[in-house]
Every structure is written in structure tokens, then in C-alpha cells.
Protein backbone atom coordinates (compact mmCIF):
# COMPACT_ATOMS: atom_id res chain seq x y z
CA UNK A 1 7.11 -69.49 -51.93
CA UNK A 2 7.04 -72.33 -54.57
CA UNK A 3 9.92 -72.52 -57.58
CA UNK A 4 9.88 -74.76 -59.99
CA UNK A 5 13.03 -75.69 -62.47
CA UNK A 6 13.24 -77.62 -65.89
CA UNK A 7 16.31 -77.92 -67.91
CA UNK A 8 16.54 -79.10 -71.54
CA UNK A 9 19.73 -81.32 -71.08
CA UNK A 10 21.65 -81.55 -67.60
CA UNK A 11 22.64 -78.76 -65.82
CA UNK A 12 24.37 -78.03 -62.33
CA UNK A 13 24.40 -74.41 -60.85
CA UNK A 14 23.22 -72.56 -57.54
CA UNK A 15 19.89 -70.85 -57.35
CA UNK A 16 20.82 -67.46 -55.22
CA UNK A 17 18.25 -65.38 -53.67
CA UNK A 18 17.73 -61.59 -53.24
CA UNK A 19 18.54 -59.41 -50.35
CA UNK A 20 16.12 -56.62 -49.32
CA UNK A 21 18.24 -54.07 -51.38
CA UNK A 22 15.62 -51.07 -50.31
CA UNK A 23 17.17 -51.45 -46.76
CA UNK A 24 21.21 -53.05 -48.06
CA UNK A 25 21.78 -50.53 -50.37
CA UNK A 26 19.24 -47.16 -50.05
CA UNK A 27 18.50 -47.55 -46.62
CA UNK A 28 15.02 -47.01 -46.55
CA UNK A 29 12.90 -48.48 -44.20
CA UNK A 30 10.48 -49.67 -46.58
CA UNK A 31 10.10 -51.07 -50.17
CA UNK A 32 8.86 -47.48 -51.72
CA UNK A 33 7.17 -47.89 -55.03
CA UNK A 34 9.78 -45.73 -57.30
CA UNK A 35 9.64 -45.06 -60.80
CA UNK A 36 13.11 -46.83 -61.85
CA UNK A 37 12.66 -49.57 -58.96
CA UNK A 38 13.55 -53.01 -59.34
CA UNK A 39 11.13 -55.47 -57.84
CA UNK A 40 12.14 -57.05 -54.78
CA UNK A 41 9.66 -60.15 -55.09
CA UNK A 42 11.52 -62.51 -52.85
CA UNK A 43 14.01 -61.55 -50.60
CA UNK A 44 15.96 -63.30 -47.46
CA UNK A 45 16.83 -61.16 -44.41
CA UNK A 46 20.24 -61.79 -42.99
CA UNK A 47 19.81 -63.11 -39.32
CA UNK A 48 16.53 -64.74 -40.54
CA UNK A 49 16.12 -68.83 -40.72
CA UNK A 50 14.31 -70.50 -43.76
CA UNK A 51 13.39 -74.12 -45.05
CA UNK A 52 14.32 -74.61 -48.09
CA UNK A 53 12.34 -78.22 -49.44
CA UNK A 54 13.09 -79.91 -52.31
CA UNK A 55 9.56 -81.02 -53.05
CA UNK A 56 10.70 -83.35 -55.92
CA UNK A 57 13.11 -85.55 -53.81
CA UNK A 58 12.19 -85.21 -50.40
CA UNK A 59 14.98 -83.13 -48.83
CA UNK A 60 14.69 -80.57 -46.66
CA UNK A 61 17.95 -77.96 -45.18
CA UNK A 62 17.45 -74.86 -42.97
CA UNK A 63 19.85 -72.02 -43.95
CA UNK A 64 20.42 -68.47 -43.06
CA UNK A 65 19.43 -65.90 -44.57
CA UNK A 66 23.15 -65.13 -45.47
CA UNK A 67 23.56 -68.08 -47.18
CA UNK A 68 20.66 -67.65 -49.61
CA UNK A 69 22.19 -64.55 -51.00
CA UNK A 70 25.79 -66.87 -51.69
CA UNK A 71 23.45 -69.54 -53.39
CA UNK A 72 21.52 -73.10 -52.87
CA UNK A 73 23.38 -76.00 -54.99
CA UNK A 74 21.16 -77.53 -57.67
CA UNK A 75 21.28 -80.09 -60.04
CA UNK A 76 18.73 -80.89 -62.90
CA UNK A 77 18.52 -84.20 -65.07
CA UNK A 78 17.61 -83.21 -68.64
CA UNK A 79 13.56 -82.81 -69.07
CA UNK A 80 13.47 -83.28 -64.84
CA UNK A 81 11.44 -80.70 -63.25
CA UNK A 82 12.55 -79.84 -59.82
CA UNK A 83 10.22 -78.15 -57.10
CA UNK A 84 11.01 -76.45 -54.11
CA UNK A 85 9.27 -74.16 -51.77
CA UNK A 86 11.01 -71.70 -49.31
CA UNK A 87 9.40 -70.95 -45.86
């Protein structure tokens, strides 16, 4: 997965990532299409590893799926656009 930022003036925050809430909360096995669901487009899996890249600047940190949901540290320059992808 590929995200891209842009701020209009400079701006420091955390970008936090979904858990599967069909399994965390409902306990379903699956994503079931429902009529009030909220999309789950992205989420991490606790016990799962991922690559988080910062495209723009060359860095690259594993984390835990855990520590997705509790947020990634970011930090934009005003008009910068930051890219990272997720694996």
C-alpha cells in the first residue's frame, strides 16, 4: 500500500493505522459486507511484521502490527509531499 502526505505549512503528528475491527470488536471471522459497515481498507494484524518505507527520504523501520494501531511519527515541511508504502 502507497500513502502519500502534503501539508500547507509544517505539521508534526502520527499517522495510526486500523485494526481488523470485524474480528477486535464483532468477532467475526470475516469482513461481512453489512449495511451500516465501516470499511476496513487497510488494516494491521497484531502479531504480524510490516515495512513501513519512507519513499521520500529513504528510510525504512519494521514494526508490529501493534504498533501501527498506537501510530508512525511524521513530520511534513510546508508544500513537502511525503510518500510511503507499507508491506
Amino acid at each position: 500500500m502507497e500513502i502519500a502526505f502534503l501539508a500547507q505549512k509544517d505539521w508534526e503528528g502520527k499517522v495510526i493505522f486500523d485494526r481488523p475491527r470485524h474480528k477486535e470488536y464483532l468477532r467475526l471471522p470475516l469482513d461481512w459486507p453489512r449495511i451500516n459497515q465501516f470499511p476496513e481498507w487497510f488494516t494491521a494484524e497484531a502479531g504480524k511484521r510490516y515495512v513501513v518505507r519512507n519513499v521520500t527520504e529513504g528510510l525504512e523501520r519494521s514494526y508490529e502490527g501493534a504498533e501501527l494501531w498506537e501510530g508512525v511519527a511524521i513530520g511534513l515541511s510546508g508544500g513537502e509531499v511525503v510518500r510511503m508504502e507499507v508491506e
